[in-house]
C-alpha atoms as a PDB file:
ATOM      1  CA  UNK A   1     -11.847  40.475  47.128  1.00  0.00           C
ATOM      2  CA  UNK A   2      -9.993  42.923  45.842  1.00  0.00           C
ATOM      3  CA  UNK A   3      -7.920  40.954  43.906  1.00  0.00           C
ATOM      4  CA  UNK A   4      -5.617  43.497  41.958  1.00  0.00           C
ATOM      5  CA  UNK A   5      -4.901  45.385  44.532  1.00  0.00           C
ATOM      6  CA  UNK A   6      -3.652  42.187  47.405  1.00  0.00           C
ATOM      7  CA  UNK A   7      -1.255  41.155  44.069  1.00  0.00           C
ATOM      8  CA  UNK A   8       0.252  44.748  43.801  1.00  0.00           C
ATOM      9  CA  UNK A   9       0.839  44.932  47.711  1.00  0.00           C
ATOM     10  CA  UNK A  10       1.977  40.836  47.541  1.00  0.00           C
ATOM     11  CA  UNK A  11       4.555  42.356  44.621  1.00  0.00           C
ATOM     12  CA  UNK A  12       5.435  45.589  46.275  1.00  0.00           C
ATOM     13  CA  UNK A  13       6.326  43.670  48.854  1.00  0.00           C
ATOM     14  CA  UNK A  14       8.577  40.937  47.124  1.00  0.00           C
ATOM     15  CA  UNK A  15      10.602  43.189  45.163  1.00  0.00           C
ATOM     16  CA  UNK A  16      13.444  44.213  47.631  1.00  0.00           C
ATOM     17  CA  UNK A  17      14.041  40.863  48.664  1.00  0.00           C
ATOM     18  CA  UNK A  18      17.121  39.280  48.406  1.00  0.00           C
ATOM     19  CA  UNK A  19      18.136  35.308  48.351  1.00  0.00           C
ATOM     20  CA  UNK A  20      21.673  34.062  48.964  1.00  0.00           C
ATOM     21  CA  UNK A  21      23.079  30.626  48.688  1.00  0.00           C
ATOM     22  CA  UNK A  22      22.272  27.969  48.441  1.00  0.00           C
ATOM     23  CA  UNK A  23      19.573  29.750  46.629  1.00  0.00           C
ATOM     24  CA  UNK A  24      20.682  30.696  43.068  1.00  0.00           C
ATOM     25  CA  UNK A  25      17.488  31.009  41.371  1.00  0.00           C
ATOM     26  CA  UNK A  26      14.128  32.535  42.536  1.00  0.00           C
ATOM     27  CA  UNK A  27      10.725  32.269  40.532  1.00  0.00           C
ATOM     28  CA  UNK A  28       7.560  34.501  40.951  1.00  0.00           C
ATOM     29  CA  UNK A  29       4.466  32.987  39.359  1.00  0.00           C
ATOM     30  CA  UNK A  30       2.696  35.782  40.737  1.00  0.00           C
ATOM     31  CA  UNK A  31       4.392  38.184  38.287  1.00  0.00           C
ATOM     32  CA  UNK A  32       4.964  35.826  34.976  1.00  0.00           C
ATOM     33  CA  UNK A  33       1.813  34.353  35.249  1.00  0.00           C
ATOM     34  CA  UNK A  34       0.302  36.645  36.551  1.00  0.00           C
ATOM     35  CA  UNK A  35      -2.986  36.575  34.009  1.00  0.00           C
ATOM     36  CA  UNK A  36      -3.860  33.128  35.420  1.00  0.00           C
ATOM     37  CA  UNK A  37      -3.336  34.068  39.116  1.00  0.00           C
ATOM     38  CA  UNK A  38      -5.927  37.319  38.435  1.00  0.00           C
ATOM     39  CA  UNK A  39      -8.426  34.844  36.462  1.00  0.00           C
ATOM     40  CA  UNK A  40      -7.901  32.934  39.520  1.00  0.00           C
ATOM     41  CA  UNK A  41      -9.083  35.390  41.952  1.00  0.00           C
ATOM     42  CA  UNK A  42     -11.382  36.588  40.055  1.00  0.00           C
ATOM     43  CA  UNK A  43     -13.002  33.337  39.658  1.00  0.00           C
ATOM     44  CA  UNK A  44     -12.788  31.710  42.963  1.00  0.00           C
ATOM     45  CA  UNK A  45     -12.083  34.729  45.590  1.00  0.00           C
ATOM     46  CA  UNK A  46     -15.489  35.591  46.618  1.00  0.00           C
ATOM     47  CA  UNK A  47     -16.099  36.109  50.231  1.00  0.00           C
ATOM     48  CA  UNK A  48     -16.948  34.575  52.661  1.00  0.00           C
ATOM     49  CA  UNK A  49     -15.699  31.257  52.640  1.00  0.00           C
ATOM     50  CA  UNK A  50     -15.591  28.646  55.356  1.00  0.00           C
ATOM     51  CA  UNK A  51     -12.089  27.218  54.886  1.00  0.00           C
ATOM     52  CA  UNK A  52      -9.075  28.938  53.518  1.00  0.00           C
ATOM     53  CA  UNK A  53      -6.531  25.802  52.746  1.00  0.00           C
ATOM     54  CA  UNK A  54      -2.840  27.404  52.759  1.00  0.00           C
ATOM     55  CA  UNK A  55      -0.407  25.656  51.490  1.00  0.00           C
ATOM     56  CA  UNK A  56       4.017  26.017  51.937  1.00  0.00           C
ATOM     57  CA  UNK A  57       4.743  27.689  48.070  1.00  0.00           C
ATOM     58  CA  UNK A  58       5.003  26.539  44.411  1.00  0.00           C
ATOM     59  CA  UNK A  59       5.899  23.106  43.039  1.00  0.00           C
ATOM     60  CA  UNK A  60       8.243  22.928  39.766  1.00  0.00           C
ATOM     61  CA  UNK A  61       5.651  21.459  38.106  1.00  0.00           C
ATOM     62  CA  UNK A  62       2.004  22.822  39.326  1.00  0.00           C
ATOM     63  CA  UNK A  63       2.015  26.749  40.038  1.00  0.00           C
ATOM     64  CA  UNK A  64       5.107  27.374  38.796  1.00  0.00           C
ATOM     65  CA  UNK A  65       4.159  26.263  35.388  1.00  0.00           C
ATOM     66  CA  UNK A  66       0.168  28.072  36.010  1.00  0.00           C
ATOM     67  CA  UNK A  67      -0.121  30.545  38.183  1.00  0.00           C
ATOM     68  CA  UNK A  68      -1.897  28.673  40.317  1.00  0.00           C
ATOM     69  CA  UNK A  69      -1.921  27.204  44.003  1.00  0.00           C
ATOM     70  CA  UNK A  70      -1.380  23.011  43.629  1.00  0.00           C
ATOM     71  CA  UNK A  71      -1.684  24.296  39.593  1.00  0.00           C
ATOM     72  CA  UNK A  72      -1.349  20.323  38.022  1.00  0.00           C
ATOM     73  CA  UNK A  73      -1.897  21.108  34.461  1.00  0.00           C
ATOM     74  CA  UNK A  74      -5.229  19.191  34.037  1.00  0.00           C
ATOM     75  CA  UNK A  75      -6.754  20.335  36.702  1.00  0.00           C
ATOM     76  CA  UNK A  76      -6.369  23.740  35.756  1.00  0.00           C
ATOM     77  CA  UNK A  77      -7.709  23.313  32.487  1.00  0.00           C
ATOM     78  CA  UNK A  78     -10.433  21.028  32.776  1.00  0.00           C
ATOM     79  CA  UNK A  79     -12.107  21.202  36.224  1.00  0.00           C
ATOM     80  CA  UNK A  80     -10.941  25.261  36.634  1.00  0.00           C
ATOM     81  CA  UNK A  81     -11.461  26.120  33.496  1.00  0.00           C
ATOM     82  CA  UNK A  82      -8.250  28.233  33.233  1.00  0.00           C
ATOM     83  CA  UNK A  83      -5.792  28.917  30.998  1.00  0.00           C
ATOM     84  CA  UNK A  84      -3.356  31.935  30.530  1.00  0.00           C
ATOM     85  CA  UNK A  85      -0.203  32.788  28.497  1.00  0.00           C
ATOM     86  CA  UNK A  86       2.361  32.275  30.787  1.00  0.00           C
ATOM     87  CA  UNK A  87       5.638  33.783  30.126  1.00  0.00           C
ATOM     88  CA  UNK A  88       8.995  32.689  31.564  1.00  0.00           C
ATOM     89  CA  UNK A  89      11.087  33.811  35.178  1.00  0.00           C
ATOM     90  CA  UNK A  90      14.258  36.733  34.169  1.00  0.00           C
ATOM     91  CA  UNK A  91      16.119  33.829  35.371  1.00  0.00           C
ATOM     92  CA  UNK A  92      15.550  30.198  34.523  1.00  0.00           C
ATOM     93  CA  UNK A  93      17.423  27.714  35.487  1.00  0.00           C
ATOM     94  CA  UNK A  94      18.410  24.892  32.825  1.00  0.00           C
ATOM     95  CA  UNK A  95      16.807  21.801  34.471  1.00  0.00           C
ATOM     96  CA  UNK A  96      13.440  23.374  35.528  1.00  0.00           C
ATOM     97  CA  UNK A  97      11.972  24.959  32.566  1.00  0.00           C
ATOM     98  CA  UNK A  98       8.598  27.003  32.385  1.00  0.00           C
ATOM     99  CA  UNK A  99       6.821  25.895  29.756  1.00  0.00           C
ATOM    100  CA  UNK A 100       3.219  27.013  30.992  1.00  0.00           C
ATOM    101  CA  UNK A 101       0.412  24.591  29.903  1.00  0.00           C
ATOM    102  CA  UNK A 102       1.942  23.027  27.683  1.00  0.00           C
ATOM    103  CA  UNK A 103       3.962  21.713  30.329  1.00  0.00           C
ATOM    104  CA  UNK A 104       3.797  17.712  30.349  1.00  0.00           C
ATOM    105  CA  UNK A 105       4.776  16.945  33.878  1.00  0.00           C
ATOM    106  CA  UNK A 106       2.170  16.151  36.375  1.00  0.00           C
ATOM    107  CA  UNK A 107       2.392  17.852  40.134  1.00  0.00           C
ATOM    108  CA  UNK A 108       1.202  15.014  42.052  1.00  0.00           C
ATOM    109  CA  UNK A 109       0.253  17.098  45.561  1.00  0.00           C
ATOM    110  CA  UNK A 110      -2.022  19.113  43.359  1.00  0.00           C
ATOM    111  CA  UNK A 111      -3.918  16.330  41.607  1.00  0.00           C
ATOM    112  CA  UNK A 112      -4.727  14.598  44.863  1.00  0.00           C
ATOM    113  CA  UNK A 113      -5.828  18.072  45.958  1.00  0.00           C
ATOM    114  CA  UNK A 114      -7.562  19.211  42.970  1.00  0.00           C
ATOM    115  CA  UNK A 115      -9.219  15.507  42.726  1.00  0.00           C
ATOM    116  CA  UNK A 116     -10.428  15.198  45.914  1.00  0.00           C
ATOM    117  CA  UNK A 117     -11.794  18.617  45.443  1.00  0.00           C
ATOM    118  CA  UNK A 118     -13.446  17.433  41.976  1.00  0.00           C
ATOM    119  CA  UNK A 119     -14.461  13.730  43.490  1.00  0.00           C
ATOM    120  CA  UNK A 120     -16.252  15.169  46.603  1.00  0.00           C
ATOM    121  CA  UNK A 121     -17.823  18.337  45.197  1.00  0.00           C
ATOM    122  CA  UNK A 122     -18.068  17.741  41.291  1.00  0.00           C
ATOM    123  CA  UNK A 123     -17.913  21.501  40.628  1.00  0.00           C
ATOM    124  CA  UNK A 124     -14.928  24.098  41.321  1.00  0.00           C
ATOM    125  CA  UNK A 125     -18.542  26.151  42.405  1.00  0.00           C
ATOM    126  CA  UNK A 126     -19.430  24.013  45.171  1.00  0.00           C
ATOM    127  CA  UNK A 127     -16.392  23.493  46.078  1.00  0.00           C
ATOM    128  CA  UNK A 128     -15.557  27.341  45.972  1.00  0.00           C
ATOM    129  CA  UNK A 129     -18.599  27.866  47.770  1.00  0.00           C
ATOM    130  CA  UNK A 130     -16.880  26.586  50.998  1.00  0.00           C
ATOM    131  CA  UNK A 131     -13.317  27.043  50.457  1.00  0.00           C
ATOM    132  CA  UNK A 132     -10.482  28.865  48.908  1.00  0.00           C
ATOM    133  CA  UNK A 133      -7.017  27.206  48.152  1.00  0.00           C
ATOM    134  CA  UNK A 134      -3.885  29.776  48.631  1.00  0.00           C
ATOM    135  CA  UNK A 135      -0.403  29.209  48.918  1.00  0.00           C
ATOM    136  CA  UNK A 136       1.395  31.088  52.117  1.00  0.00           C
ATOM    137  CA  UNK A 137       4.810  32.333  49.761  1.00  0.00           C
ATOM    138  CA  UNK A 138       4.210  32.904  46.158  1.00  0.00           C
ATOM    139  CA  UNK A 139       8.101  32.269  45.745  1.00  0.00           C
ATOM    140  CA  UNK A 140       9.483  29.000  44.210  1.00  0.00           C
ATOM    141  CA  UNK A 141      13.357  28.493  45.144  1.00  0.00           C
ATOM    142  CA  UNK A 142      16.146  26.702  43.158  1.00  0.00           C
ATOM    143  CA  UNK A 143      20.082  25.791  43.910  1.00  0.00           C
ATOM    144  CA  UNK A 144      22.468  25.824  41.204  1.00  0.00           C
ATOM    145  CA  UNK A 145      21.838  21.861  40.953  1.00  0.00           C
ATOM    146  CA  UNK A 146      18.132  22.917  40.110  1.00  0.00           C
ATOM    147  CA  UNK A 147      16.646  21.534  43.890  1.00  0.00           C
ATOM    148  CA  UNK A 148      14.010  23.249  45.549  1.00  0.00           C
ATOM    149  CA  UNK A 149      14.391  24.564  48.217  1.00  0.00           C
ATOM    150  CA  UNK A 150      11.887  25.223  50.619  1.00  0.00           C
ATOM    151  CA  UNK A 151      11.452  28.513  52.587  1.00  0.00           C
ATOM    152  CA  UNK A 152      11.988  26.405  56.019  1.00  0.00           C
ATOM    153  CA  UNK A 153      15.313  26.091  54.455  1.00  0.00           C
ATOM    154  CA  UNK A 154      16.349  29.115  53.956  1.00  0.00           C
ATOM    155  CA  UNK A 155      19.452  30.889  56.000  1.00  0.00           C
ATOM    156  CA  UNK A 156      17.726  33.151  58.842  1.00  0.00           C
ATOM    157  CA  UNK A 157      18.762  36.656  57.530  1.00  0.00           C
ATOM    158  CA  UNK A 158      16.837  35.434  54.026  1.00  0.00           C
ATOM    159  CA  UNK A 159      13.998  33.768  55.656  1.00  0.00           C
ATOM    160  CA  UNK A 160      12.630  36.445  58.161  1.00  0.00           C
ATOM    161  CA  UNK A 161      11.974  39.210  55.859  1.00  0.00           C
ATOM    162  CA  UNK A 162      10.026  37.247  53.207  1.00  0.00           C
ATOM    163  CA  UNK A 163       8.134  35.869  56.300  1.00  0.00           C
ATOM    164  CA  UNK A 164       6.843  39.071  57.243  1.00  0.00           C
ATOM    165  CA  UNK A 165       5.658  39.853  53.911  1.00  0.00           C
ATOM    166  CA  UNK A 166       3.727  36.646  53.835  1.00  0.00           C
ATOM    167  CA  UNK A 167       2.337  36.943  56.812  1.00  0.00           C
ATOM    168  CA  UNK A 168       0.946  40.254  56.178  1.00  0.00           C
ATOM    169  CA  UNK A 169      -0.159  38.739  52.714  1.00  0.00           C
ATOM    170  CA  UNK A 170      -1.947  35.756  54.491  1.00  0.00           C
ATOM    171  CA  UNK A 171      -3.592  38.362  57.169  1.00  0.00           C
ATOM    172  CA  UNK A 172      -5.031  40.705  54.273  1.00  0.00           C
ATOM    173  CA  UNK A 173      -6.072  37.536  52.571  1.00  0.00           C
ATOM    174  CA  UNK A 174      -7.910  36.297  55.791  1.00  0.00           C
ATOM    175  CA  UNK A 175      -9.576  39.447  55.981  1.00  0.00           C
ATOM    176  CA  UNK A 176     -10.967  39.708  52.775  1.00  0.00           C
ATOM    177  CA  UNK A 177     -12.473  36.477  52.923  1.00  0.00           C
ATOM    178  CA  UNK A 178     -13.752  36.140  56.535  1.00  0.00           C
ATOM    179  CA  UNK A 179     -13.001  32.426  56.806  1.00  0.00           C
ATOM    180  CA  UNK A 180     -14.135  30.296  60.181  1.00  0.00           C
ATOM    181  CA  UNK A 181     -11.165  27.587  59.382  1.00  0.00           C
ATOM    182  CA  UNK A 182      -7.400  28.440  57.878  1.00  0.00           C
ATOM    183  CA  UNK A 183      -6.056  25.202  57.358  1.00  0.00           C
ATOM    184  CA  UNK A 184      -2.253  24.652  56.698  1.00  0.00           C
ATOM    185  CA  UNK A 185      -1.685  21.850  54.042  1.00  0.00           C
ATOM    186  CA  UNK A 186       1.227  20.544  55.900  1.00  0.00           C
ATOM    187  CA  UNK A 187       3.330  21.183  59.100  1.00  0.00           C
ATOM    188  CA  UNK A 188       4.805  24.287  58.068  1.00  0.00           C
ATOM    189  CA  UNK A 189       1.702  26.063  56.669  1.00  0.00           C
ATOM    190  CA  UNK A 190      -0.064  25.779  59.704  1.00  0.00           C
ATOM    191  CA  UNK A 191       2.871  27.209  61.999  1.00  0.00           C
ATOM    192  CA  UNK A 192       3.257  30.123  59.742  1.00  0.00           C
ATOM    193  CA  UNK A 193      -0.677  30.479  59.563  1.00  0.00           C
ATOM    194  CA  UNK A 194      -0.444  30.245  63.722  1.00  0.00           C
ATOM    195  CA  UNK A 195       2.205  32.830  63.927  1.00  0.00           C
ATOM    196  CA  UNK A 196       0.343  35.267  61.082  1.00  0.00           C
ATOM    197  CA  UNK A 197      -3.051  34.886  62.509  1.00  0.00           C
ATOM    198  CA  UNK A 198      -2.151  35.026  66.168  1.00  0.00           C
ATOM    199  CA  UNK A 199      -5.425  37.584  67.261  1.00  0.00           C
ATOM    200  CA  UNK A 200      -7.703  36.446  64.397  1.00  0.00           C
ATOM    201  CA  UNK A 201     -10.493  34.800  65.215  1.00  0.00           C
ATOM    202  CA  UNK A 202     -10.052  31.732  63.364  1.00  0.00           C
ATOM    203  CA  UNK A 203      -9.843  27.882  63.932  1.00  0.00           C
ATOM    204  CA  UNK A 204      -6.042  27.221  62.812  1.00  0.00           C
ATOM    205  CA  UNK A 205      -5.559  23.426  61.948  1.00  0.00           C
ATOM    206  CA  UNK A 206      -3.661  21.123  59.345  1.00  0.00           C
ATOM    207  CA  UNK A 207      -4.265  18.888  56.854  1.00  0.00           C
ATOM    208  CA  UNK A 208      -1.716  16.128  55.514  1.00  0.00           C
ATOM    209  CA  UNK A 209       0.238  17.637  53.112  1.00  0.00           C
ATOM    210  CA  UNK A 210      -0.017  15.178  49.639  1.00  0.00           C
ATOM    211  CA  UNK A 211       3.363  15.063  48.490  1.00  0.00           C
ATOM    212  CA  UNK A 212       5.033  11.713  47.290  1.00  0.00           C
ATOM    213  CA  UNK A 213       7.682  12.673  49.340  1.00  0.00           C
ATOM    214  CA  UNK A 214       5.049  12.084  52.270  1.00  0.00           C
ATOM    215  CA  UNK A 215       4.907   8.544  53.241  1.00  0.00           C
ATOM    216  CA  UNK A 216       1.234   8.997  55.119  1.00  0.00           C
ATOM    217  CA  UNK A 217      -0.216  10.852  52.326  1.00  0.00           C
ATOM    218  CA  UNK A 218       0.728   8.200  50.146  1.00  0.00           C
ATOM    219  CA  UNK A 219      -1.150   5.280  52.047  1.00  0.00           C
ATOM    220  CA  UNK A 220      -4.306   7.054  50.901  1.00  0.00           C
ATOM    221  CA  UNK A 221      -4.521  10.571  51.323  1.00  0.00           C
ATOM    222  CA  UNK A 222      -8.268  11.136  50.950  1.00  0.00           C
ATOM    223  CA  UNK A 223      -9.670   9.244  53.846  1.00  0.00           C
ATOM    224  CA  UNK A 224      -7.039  10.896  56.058  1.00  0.00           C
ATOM    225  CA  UNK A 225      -7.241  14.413  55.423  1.00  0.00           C
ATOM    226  CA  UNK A 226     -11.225  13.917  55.560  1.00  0.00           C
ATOM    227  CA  UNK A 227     -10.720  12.284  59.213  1.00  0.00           C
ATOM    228  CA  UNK A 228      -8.618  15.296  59.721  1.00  0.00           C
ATOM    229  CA  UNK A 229     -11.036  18.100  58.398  1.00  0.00           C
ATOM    230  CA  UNK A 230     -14.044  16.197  60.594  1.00  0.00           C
ATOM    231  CA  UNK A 231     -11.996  16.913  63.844  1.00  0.00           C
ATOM    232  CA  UNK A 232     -11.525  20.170  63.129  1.00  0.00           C
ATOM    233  CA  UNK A 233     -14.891  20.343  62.803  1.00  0.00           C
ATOM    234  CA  UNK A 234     -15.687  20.402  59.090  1.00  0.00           C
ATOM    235  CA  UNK A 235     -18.812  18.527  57.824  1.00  0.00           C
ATOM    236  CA  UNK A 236     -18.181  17.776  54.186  1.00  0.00           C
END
């Protein structure tokens, strides 16, 4: 994949965009740490894959803090093997902080992701063998109160343009790595991944997204995302 060259078209892209309220602050992992996202790529985007697992966009505390999709700290550093200086976003807001890896919190969704990942393949080269994990907006979204916001929330006249330039993102992705599945990690992932991918030919299907905030995923989120990759037709 060329790797450079989808993050200067993903940031060409981004840069006219503008974000009214409730949005009040915007951050780009992509461009601040953007050293971990490349060491990312590098590492991991080899074609082809089987699966490409897209999720909705960053959480506060996983690739907002490392430049990378699900980032939870730990599994960054010690199953990935990465770790970048990360610098800050032009505008931070008070109550969500990047503090890189030396961030303390924990993102929960990525260290079911990242552990599943670890408990059913032992190696991030297995693992990346078969699949790729990318997020479907780069963008991480804040009110003045410091709550995300997600881009399903967004007002309409903010929402469509950013859509089209992750759609064409998630189309030159898909191309570069030829996968048979593209797998939404939640509801909205898979409708944008439908919508993007409309004359690809690719399985689109979901997954359980592993938020907290998800009651299913928190009755035990590995046995039903693996009951949900076998009917799509994925042999682990």
């Amino acid at each position: 994949m060329d790797y450079q060259n989808h993050i200067k078209n993903l940031l060409r892209g981004l840069k006219p965009l503008k974000f009214n309220s409730p949005v009040s602050h915007v951050y780009n992992p992509v461009l601040y740490a953007k050293k971990a996202y490349e060491i990312y790529l590098e590492k991991y985007a080899h074609a082809p894959k089987e699966v490409l697992f897209v999720g909705m966009n960053p959480g506060p505390w996983g690739m907002a803090q490392t430049g990378i999709p699900f980032g939870e700290i730990i599994a960054v550093k010690d199953w990935l093997g990465i770790e970048a200086s990360v610098s800050s976003p032009r505008n931070t807001h008070p109550k969500r902080p990047v503090l890189g890896y030396d961030c303390k919190r924990s993102e929960v969704s990525g260290k079911r992701l990242w552990g599943w990942a670890k408990e059913t393949f032992r190696t991030p080269d297995r693992f990346f063998d078969r699949f790729f994990v990318a997020n479907y907006c780069p963008l991480m979204f804040l009110d003045k109160d410091g709550r995300n916001r997600t881009p399903d929330h967004l007002p309409a006249a903010d929402r469509k343009p950013l859509l089209d330039v992750c759609d064409r993102s998630l189309r030159e992705m898909t191309d570069a790595l030829s996968p048979r599945y593209v797998v939404g990690v939640g509801r909205f992932a898979e409708t944008r991944a439908r919508a993007a991918l409309g004359e690809y030919d690719v399985v689109v299907g979901r997954i359980t997204h592993p938020s907290p905030a998800n009651p299913k995923a928190n009755r035990g989120w590995r046995p039903i995302i693996e009951k949900e990759l076998t009917e799509l037709g994925i042999l682990l």
